[in-house]
Protein backbone atom coordinates (compact mmCIF):
# COMPACT_ATOMS: atom_id res chain seq x y z
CA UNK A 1 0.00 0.00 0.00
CA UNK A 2 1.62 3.65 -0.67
CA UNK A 3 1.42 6.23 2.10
CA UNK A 4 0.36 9.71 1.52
CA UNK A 5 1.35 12.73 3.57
CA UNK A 6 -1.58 14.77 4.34
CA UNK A 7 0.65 17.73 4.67
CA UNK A 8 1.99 17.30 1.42
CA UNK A 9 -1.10 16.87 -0.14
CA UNK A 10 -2.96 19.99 1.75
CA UNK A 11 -0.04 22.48 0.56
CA UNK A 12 -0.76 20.65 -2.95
CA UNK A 13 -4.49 21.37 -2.67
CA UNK A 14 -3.88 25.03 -1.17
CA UNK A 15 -1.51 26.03 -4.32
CA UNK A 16 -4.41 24.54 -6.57
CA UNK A 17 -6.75 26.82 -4.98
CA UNK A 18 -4.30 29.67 -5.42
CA UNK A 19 -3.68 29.09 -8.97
CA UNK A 20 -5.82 31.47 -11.44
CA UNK A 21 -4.36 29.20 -14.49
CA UNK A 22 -5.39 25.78 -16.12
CA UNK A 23 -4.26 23.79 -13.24
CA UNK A 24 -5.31 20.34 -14.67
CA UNK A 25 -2.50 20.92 -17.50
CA UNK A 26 -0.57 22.27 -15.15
CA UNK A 27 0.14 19.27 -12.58
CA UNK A 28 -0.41 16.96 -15.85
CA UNK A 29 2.52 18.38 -17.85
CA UNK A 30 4.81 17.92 -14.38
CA UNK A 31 3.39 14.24 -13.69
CA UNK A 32 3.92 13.45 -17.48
CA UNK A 33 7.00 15.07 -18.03
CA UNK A 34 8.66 14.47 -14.49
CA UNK A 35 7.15 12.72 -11.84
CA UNK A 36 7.34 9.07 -13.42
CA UNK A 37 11.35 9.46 -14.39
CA UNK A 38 11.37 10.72 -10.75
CA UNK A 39 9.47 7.78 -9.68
CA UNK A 40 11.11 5.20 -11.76
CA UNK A 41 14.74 6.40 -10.78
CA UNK A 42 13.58 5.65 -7.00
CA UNK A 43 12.53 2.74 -7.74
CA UNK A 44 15.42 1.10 -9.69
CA UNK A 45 17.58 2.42 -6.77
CA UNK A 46 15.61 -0.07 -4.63
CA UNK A 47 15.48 -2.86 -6.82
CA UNK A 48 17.55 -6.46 -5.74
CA UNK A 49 20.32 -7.56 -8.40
CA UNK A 50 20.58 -11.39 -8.39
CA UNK A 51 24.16 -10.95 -9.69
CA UNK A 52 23.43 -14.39 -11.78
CA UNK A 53 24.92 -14.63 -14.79
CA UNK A 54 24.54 -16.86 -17.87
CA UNK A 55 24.45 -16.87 -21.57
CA UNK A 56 21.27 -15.62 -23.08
CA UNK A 57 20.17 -13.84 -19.85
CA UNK A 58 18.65 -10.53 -19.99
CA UNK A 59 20.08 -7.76 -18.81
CA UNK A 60 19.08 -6.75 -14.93
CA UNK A 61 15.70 -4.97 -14.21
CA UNK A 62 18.01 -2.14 -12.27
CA UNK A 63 20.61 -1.61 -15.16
CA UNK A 64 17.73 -1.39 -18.18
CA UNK A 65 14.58 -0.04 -19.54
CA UNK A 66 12.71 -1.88 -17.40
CA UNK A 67 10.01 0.20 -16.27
CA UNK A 68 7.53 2.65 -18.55
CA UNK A 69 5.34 5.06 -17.51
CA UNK A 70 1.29 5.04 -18.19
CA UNK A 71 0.47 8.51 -18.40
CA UNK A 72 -3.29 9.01 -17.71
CA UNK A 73 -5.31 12.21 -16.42
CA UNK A 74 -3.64 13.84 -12.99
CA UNK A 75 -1.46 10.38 -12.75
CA UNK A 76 1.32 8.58 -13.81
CA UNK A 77 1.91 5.37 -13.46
CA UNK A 78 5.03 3.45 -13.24
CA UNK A 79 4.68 -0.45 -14.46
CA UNK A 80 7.16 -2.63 -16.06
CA UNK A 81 7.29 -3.74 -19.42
CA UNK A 82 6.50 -6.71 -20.63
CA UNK A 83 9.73 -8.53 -20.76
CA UNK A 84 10.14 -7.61 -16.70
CA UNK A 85 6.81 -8.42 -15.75
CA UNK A 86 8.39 -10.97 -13.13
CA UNK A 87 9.15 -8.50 -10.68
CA UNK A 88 6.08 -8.43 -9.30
CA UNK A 89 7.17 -11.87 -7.36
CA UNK A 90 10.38 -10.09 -5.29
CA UNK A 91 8.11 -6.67 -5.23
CA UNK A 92 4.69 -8.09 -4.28
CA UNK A 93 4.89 -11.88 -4.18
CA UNK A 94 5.94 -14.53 -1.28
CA UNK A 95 9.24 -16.09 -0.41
CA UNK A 96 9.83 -18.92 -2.83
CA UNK A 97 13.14 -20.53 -2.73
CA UNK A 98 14.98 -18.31 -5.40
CA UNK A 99 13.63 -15.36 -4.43
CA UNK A 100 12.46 -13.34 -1.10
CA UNK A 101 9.28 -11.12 -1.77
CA UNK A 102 7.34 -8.32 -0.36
CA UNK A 103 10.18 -5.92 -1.24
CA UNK A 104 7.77 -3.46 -1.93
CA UNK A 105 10.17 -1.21 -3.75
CA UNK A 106 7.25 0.23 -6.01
CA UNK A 107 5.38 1.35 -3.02
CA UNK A 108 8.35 2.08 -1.14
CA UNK A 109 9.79 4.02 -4.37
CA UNK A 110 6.72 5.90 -4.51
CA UNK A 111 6.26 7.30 -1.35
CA UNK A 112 10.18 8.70 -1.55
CA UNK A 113 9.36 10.51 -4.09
CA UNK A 114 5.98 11.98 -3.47
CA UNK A 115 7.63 14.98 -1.09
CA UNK A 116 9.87 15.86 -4.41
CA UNK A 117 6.44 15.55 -6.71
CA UNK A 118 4.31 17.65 -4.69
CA UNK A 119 7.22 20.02 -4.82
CA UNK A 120 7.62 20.21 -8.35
CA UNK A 121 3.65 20.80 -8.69
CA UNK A 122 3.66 23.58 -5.97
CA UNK A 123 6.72 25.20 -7.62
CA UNK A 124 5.12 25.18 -10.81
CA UNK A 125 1.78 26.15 -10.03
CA UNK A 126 3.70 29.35 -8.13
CA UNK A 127 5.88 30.19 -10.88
CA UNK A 128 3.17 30.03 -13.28
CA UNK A 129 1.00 32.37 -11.12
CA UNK A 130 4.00 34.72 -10.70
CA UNK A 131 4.21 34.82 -14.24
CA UNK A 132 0.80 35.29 -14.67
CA UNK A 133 0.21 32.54 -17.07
């Protein structure tokens, strides 16, 4: 499950109230453009290497393009593509005996990043007002 700060999300809400602009495009553009490269970088930080090596094998989630981004209205979502879809076993599934699960470095990668998100939103919903867009 991923955590929200209420804090975070009142300034968030307060700046949106603020803000005499489109804010829809506004936060959309910064979730589309930033927030899920934010996300994904967090989230490949947390990610286990099995350091096993053999012919043929494809290169580590943590080292490639293994995640994409979903961009939909006010969100962004980070999922894998299809060739990595196995990581939801050490991310969300049980211990099996080559691999411990309930990492939860999606969650986990998410909620380290949600301060920084919020931020960028509030920064650019200011500097947008300021600027009287």
């Amino acid at each position: 499950m991923f955590k929200v700060e209420i804090a975070d999300v009142d300034r968030l809400h307060q700046a949106m109230k603020d803000y005499q602009g489109d804010v829809e495009a506004t936060i959309n553009d910064v979730l589309h453009n930033e927030a899920g490269d934010l996300a994904q970088t967090e989230i490949k930080r947390l990610m286990p290497v099995s350091n096993k090596h053999w012919r043929g094998k494809s290169p580590a989630a943590k080292t490639s393009k293994s995640l994409r981004n979903i961009n939909g209205d006010l969100s962004v979502t980070v999922t894998t593509n299809k060739k990595y879809q196995y990581l939801y076993f050490p991310d969300d599934g049980s211990n099996t005996r080559r691999h411990a699960g309930n990492q939860q470095f999606f969650a986990k990668g998410g909620e380290n990043t949600q301060g920084e998100i919020i931020d960028r939103c509030i920064n650019r919903l200011v500097n947008n007002f300021d600027k009287g867009v």
